[in-house]
PDB file of N, CA and C in Angstrom:
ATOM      1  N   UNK A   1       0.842  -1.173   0.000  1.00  0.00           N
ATOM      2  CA  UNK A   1       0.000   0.000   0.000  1.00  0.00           C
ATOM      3  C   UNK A   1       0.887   1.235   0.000  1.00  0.00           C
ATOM      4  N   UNK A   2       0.746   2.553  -0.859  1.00  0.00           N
ATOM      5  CA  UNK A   2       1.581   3.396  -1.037  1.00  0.00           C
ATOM      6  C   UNK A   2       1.029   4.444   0.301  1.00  0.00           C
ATOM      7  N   UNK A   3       1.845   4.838   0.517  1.00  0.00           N
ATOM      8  CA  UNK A   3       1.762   6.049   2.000  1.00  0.00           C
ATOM      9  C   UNK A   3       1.701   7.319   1.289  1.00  0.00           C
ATOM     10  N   UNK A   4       1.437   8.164   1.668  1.00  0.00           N
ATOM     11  CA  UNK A   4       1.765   9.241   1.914  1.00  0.00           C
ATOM     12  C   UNK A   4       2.091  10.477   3.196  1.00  0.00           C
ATOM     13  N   UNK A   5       2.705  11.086   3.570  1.00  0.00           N
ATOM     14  CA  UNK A   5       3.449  12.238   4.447  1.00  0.00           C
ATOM     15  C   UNK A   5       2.466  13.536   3.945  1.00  0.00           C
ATOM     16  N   UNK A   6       1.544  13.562   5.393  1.00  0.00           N
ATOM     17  CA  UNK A   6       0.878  14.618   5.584  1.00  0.00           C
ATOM     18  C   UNK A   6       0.684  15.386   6.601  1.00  0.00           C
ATOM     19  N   UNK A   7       0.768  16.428   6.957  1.00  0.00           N
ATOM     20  CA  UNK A   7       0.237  17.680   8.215  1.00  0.00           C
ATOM     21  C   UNK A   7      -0.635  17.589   8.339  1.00  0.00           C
ATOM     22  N   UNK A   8      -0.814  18.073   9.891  1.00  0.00           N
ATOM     23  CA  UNK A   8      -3.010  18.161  10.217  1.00  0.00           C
ATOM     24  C   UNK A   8      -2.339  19.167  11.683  1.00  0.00           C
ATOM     25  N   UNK A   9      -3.450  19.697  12.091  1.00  0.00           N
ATOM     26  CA  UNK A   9      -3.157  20.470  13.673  1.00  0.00           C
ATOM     27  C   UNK A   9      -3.952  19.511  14.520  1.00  0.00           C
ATOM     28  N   UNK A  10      -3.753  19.436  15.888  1.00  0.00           N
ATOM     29  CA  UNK A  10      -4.443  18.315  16.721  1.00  0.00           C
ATOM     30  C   UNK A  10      -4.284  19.424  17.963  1.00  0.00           C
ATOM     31  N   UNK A  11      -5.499  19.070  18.706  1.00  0.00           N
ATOM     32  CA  UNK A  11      -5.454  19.836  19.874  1.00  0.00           C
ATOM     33  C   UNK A  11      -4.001  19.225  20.956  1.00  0.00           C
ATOM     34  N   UNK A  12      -3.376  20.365  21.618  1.00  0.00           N
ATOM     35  CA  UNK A  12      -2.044  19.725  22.388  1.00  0.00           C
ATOM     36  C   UNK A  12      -2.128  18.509  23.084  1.00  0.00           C
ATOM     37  N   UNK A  13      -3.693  18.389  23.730  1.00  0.00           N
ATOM     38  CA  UNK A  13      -4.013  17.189  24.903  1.00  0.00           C
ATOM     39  C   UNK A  13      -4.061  16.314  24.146  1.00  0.00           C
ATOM     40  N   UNK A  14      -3.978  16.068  22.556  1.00  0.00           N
ATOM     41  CA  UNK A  14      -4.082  14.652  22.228  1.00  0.00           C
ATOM     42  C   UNK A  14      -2.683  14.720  21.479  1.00  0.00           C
ATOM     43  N   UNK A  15      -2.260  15.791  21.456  1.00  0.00           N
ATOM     44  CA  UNK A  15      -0.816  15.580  20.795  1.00  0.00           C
ATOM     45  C   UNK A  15       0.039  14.902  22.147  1.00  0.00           C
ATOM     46  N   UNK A  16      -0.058  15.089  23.292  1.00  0.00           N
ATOM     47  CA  UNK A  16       0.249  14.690  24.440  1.00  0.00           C
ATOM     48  C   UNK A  16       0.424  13.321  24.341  1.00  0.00           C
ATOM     49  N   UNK A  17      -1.222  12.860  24.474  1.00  0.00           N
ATOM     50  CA  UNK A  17      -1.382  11.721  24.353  1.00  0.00           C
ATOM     51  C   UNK A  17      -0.951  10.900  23.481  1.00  0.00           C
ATOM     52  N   UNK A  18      -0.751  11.277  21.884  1.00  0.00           N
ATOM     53  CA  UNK A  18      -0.057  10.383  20.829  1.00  0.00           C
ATOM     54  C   UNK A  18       1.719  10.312  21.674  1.00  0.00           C
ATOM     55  N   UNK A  19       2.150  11.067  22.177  1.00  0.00           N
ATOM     56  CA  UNK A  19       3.702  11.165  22.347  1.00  0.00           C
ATOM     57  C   UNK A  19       3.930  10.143  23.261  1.00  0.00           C
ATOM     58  N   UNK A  20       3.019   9.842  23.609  1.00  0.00           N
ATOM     59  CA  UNK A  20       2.889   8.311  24.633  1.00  0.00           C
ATOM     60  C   UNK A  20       3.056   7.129  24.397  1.00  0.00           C
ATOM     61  N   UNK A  21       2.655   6.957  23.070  1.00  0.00           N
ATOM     62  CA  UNK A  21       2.434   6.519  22.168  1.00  0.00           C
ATOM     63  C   UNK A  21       3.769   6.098  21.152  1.00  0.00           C
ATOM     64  N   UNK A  22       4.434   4.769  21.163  1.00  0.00           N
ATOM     65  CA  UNK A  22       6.130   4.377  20.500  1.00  0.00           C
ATOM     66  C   UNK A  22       5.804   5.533  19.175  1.00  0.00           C
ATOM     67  N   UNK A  23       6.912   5.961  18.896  1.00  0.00           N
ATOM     68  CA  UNK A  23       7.281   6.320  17.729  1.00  0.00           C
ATOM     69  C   UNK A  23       7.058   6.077  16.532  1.00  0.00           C
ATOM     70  N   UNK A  24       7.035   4.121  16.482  1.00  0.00           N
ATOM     71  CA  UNK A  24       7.191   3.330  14.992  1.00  0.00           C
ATOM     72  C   UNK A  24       5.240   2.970  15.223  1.00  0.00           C
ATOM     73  N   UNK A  25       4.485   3.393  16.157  1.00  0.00           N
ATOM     74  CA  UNK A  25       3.096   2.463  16.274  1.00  0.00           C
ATOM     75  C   UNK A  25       2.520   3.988  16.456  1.00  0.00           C
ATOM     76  N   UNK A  26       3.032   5.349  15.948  1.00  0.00           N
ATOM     77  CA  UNK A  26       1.456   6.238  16.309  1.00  0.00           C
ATOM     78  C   UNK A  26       1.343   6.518  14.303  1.00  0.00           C
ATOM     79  N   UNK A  27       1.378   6.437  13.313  1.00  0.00           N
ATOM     80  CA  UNK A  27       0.967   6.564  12.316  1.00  0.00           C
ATOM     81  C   UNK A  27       0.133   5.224  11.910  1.00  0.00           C
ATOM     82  N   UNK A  28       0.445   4.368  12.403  1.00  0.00           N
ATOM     83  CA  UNK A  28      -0.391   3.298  12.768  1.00  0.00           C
ATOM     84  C   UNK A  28      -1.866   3.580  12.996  1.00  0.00           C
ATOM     85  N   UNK A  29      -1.729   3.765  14.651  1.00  0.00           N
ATOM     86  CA  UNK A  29      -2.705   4.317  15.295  1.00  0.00           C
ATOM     87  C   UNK A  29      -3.634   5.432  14.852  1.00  0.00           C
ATOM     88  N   UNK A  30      -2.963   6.373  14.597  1.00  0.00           N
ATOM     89  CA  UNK A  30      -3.791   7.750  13.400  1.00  0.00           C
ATOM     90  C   UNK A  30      -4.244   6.950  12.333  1.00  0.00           C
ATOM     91  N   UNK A  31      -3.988   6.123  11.955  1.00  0.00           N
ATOM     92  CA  UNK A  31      -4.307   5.736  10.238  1.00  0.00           C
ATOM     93  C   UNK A  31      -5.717   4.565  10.836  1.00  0.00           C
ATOM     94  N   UNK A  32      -5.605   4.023  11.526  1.00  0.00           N
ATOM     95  CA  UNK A  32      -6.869   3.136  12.364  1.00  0.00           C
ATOM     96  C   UNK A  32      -7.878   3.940  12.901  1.00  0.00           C
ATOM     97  N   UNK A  33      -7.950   4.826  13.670  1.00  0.00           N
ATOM     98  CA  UNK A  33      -8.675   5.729  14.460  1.00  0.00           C
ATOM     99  C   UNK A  33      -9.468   6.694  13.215  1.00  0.00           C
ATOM    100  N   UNK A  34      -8.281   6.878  12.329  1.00  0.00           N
ATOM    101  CA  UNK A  34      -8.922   8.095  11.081  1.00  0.00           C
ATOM    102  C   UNK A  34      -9.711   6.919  10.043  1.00  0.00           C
ATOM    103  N   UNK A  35      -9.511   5.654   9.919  1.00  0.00           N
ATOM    104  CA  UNK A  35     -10.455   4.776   8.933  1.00  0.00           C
ATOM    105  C   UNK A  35     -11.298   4.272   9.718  1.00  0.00           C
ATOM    106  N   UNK A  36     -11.732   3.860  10.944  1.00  0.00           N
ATOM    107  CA  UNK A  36     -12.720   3.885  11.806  1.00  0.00           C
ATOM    108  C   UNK A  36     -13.312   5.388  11.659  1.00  0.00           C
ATOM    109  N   UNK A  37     -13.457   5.978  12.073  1.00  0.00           N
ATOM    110  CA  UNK A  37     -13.899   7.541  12.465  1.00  0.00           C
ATOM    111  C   UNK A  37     -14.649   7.518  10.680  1.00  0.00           C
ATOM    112  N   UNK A  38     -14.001   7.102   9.631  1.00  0.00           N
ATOM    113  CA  UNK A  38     -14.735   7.873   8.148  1.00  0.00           C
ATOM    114  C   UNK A  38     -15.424   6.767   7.646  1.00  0.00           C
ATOM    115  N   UNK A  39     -14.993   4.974   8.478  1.00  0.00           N
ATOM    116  CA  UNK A  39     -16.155   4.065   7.600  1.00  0.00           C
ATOM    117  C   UNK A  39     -17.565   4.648   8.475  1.00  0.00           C
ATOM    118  N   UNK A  40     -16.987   4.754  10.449  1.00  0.00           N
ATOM    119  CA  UNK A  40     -18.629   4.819  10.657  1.00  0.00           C
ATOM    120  C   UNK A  40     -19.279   6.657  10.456  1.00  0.00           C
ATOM    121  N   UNK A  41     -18.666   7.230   9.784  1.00  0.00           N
ATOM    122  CA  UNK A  41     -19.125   8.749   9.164  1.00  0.00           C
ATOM    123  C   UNK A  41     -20.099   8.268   7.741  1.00  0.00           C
ATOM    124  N   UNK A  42     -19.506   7.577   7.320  1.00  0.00           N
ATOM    125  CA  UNK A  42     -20.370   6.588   5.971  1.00  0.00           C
ATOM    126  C   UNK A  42     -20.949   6.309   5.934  1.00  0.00           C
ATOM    127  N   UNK A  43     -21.023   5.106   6.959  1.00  0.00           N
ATOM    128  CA  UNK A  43     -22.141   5.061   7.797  1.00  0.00           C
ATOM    129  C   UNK A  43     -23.285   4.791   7.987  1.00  0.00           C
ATOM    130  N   UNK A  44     -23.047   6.092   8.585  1.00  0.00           N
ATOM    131  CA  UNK A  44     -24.255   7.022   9.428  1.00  0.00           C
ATOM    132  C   UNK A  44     -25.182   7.452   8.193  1.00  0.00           C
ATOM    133  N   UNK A  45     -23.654   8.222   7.054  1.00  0.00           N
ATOM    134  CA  UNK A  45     -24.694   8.940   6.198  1.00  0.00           C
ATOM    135  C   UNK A  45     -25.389   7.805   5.040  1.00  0.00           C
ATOM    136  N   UNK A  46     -24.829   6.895   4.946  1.00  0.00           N
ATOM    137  CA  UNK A  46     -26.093   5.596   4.242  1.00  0.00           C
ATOM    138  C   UNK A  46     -27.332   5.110   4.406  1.00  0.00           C
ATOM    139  N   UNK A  47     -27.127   5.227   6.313  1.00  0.00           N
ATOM    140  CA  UNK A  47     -28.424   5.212   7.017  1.00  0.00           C
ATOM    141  C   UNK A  47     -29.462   5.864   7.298  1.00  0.00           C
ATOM    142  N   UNK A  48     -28.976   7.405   6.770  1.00  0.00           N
ATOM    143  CA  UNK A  48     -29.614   8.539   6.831  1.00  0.00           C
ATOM    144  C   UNK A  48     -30.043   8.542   5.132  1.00  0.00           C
ATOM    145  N   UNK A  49     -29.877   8.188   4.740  1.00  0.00           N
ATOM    146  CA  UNK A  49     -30.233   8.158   2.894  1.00  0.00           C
ATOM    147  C   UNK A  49     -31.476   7.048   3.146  1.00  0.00           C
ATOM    148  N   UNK A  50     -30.872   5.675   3.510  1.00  0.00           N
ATOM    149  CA  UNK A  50     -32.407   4.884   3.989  1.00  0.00           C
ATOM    150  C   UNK A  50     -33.598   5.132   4.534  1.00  0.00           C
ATOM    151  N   UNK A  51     -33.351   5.629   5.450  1.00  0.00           N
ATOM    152  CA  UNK A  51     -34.072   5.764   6.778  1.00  0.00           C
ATOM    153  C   UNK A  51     -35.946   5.847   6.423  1.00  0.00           C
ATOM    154  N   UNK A  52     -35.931   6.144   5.406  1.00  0.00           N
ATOM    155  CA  UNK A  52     -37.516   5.978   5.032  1.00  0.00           C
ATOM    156  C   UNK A  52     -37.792   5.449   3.845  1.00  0.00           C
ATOM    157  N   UNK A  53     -36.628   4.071   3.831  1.00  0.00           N
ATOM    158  CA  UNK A  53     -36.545   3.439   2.643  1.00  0.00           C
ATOM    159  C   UNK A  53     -36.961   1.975   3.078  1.00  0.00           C
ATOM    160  N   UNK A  54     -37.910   1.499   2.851  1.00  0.00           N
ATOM    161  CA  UNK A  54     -38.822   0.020   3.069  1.00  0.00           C
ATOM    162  C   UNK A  54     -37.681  -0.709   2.509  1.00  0.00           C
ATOM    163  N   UNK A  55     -37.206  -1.560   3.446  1.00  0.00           N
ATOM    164  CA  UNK A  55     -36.530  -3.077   3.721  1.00  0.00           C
ATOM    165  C   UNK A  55     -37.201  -4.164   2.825  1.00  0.00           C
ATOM    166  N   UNK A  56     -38.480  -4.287   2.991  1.00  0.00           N
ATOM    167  CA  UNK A  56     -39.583  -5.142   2.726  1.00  0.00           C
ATOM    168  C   UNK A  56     -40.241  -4.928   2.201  1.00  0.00           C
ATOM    169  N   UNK A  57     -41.443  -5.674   1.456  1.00  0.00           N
ATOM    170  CA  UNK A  57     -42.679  -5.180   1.250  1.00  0.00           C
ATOM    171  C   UNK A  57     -43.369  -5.879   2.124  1.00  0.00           C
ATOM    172  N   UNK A  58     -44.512  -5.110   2.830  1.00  0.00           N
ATOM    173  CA  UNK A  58     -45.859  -5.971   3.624  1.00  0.00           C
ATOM    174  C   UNK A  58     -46.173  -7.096   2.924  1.00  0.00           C
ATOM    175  N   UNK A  59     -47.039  -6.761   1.795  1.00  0.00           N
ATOM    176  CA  UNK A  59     -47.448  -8.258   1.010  1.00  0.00           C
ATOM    177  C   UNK A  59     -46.045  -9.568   0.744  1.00  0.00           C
ATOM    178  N   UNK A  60     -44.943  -9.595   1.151  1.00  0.00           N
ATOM    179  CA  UNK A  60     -44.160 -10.412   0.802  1.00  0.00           C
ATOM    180  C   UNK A  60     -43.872 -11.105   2.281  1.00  0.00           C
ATOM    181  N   UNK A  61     -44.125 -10.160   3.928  1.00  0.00           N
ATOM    182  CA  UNK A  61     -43.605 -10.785   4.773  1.00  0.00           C
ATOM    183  C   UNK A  61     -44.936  -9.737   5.571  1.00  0.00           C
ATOM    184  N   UNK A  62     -45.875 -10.761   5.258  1.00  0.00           N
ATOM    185  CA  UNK A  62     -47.113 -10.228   6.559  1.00  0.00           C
ATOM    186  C   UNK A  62     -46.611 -10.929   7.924  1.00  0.00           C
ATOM    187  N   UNK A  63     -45.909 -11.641   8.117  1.00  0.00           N
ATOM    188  CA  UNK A  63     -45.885 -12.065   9.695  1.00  0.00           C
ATOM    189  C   UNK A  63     -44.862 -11.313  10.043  1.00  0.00           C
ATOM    190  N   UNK A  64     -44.329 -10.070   9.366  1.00  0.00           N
ATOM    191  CA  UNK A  64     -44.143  -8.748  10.374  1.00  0.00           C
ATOM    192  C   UNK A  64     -44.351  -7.144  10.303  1.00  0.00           C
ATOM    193  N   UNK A  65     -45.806  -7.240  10.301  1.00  0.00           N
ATOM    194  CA  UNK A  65     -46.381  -6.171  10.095  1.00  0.00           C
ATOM    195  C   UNK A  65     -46.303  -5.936  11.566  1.00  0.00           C
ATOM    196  N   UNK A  66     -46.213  -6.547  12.715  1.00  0.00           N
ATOM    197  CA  UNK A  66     -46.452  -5.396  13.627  1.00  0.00           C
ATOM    198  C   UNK A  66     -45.060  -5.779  14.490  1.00  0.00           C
ATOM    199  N   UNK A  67     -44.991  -4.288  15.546  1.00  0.00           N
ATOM    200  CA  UNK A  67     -44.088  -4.898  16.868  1.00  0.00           C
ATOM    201  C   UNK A  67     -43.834  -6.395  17.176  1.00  0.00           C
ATOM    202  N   UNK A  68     -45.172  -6.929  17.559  1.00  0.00           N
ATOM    203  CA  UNK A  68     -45.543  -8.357  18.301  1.00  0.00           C
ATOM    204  C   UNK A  68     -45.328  -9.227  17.415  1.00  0.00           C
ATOM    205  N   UNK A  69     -45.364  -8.960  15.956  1.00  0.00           N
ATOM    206  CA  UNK A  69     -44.837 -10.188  15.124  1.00  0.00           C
ATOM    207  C   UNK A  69     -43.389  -9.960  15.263  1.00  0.00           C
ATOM    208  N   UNK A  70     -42.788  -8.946  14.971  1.00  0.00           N
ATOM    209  CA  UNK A  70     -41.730  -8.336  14.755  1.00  0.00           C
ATOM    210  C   UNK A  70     -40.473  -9.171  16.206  1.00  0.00           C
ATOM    211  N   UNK A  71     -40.930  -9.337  17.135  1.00  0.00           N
ATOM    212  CA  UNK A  71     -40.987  -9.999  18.272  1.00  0.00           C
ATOM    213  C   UNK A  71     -40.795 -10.929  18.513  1.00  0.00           C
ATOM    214  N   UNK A  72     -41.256 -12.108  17.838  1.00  0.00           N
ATOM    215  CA  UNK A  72     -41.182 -13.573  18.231  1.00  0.00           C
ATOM    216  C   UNK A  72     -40.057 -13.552  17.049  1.00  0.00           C
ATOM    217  N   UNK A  73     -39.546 -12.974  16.178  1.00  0.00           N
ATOM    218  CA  UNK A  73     -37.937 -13.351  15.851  1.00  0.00           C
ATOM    219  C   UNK A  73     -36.478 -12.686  16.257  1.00  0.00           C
ATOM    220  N   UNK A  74     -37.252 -12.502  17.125  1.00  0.00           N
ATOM    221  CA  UNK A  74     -36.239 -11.860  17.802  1.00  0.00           C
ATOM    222  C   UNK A  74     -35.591 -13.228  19.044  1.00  0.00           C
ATOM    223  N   UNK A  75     -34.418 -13.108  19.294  1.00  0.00           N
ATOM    224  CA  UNK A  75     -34.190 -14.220  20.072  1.00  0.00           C
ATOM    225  C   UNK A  75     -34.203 -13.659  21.762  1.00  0.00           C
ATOM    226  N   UNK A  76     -34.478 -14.301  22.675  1.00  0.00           N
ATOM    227  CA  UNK A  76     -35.261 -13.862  24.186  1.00  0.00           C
ATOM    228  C   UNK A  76     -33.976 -13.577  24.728  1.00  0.00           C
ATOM    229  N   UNK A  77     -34.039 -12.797  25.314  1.00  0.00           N
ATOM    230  CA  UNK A  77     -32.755 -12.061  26.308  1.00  0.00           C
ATOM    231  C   UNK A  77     -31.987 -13.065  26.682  1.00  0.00           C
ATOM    232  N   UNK A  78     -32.794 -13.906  27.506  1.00  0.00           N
ATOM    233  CA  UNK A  78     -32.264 -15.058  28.357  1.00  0.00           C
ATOM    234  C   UNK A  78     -31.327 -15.859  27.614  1.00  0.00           C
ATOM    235  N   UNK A  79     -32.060 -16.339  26.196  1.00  0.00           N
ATOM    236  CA  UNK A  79     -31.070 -17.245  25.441  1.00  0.00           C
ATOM    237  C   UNK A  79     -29.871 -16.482  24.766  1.00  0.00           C
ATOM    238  N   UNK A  80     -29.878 -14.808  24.542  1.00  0.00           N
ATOM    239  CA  UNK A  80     -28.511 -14.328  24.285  1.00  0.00           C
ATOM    240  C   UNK A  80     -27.544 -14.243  24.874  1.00  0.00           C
ATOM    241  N   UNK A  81     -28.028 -13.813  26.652  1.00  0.00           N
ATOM    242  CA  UNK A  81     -26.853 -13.918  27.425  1.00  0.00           C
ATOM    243  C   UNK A  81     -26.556 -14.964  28.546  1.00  0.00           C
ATOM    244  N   UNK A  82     -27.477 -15.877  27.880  1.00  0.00           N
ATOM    245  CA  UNK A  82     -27.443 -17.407  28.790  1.00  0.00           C
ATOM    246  C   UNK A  82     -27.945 -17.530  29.377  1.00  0.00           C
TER     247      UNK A  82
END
């Protein structure tokens, strides 16, 4: 994968905190934190493009037209956390 050498300003308290941080493992760390931080920015905004976009159609899956159907596939608390 080709790199590139770039500038950014960071508030001092986290410039602090990166200096804590080995030498050879904080471009690492910036490069993880900054591709986390922009897949879930993506996201968000995919989900916000959906959000009043039907999954389903009713006539194809009537046994979940409501909450209470919606419900029994759901798996019971008990059996998720034992």
């Amino acid at each position: 994968m080709a790199v590139e050498k770039v500038t950014f300003t960071l508030p001092e308290v986290l410039v602090e905190r990166l200096d804590k941080v080995p030498a050879g493992r904080r471009s690492l760390l910036v490069a993880e934190a900054l591709k986390r931080e922009l897949d879930r920015r993506a996201t968000a905004k995919a989900l916000k493009r959906l959000r009043h976009t039907a999954i389903w159609k009713e006539m194809e899956h009537p046994d979940l037209l409501s909450p209470e159907h919606f419900s029994r596939y759901r798996p019971a608390k008990s059996r998720v956390t034992g």
